[in-house]
N, C-alpha and C. Protein backbone atom coordinates (compact mmCIF):
# COMPACT_ATOMS: atom_id res chain seq x y z
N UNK A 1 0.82 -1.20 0.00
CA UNK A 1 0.00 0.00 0.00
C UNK A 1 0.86 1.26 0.00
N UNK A 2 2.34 0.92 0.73
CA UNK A 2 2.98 2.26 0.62
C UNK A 2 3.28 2.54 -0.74
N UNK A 3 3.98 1.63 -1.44
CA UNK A 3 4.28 1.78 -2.95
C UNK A 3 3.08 2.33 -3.63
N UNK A 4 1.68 2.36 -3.53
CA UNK A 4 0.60 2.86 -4.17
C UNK A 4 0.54 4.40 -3.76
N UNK A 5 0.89 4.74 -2.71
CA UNK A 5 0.76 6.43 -1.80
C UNK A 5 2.21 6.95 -2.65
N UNK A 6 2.79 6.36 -2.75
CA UNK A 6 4.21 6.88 -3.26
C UNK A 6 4.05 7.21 -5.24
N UNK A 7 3.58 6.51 -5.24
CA UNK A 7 2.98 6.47 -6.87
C UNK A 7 2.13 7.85 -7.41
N UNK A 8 0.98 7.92 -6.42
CA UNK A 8 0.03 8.91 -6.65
C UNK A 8 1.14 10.05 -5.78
N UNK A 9 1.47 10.07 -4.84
CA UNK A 9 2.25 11.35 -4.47
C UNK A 9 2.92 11.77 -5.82
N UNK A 10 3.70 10.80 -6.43
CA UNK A 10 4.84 11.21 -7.19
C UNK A 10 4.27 12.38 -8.73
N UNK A 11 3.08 11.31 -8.96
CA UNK A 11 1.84 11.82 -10.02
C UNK A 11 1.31 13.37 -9.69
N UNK A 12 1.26 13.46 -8.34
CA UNK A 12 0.41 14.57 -8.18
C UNK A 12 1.66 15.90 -8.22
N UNK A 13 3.05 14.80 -7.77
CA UNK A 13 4.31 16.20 -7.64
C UNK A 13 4.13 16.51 -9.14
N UNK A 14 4.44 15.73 -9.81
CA UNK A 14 4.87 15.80 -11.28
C UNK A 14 3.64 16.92 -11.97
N UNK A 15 1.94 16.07 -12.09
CA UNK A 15 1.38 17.60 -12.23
C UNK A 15 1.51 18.76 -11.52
N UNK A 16 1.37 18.48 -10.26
CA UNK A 16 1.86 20.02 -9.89
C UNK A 16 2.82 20.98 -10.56
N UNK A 17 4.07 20.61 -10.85
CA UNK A 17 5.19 20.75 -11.28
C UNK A 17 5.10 20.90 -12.91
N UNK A 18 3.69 20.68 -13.59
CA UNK A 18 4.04 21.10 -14.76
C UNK A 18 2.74 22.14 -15.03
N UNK A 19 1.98 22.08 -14.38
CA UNK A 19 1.09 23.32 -13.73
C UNK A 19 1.45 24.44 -13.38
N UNK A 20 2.68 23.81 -12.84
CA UNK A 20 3.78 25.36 -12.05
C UNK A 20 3.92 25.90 -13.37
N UNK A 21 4.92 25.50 -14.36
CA UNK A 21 5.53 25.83 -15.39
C UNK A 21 4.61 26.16 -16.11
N UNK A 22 4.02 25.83 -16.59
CA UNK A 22 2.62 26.46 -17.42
C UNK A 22 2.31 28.23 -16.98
N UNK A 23 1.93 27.97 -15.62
CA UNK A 23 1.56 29.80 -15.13
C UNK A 23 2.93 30.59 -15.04
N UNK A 24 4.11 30.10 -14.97
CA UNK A 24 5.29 30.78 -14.88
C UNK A 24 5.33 31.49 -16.54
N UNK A 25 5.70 30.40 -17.59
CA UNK A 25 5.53 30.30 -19.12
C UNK A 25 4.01 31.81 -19.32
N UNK A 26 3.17 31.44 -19.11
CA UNK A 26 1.83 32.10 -19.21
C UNK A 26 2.09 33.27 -18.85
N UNK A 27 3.06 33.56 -17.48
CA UNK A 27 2.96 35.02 -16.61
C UNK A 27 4.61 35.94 -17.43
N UNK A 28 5.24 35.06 -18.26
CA UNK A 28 6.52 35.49 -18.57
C UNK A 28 6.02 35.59 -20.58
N UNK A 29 5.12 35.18 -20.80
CA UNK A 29 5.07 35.41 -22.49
C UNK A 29 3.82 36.30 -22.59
N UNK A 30 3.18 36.30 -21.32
CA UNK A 30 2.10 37.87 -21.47
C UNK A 30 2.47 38.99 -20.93
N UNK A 31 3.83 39.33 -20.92
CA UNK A 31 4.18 41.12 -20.01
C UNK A 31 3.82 41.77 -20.80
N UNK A 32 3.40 41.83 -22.00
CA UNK A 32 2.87 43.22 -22.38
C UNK A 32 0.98 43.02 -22.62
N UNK A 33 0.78 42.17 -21.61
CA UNK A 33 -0.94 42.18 -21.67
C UNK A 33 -1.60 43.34 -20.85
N UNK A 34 -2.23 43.55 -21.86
CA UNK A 34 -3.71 44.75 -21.50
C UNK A 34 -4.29 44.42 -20.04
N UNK A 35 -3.72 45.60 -18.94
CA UNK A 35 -4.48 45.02 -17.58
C UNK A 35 -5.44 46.42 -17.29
N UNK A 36 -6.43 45.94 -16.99
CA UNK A 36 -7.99 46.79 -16.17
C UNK A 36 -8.68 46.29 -17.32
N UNK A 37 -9.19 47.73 -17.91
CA UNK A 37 -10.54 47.43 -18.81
C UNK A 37 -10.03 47.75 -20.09
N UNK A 38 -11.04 46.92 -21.00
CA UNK A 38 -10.95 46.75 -22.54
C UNK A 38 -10.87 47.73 -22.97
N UNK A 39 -9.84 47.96 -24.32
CA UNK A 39 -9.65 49.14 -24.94
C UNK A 39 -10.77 49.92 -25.66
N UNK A 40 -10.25 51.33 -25.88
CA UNK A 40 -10.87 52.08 -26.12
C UNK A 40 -10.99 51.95 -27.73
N UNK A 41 -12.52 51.37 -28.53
CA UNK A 41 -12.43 51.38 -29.74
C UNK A 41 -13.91 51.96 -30.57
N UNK A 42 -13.35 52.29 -31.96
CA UNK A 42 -14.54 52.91 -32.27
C UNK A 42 -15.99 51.82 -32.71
N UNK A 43 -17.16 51.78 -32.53
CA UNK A 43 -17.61 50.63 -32.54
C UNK A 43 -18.68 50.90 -33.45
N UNK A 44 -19.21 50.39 -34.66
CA UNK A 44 -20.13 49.89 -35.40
C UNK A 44 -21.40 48.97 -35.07
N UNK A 45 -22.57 49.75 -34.56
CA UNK A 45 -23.34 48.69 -34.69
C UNK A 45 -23.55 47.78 -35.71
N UNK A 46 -23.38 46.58 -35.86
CA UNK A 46 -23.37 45.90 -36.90
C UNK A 46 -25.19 45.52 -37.26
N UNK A 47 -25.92 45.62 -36.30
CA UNK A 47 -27.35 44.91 -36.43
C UNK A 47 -28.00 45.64 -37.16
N UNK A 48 -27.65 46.58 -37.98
CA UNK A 48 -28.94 47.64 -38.38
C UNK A 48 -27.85 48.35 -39.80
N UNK A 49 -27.24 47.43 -40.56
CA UNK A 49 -26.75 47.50 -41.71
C UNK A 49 -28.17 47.77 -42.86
N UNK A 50 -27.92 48.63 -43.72
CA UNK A 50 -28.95 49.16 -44.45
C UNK A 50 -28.75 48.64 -45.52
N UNK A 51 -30.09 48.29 -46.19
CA UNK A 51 -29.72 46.56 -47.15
C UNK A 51 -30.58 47.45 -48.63
């Protein structure tokens, strides 16, 4: 039974550990992301195009 706790520990280090890397990767290839609110753009209602 210990060999089975040691198995799933090892599983859960390993995802952890590539979970880590993922948000590290994620937080280091978005520094130039847009933070608060959505930009300022000019906007077109599109629903009421004149046919």
């Amino acid at each position: 039974m210990k060999g089975f706790f040691k198995f799933i520990g090892s599983l859960l280090a390993v995802f952890g550990g590539v979970v880590g890397a993922l948000a590290v990767f994620d937080k280091i290839s978005n520094k130039n992301r847009i933070k608060g609110d959505y930009l300022e753009c000019d906007t077109t209602d599109y629903t009421q195009i004149d046919e």
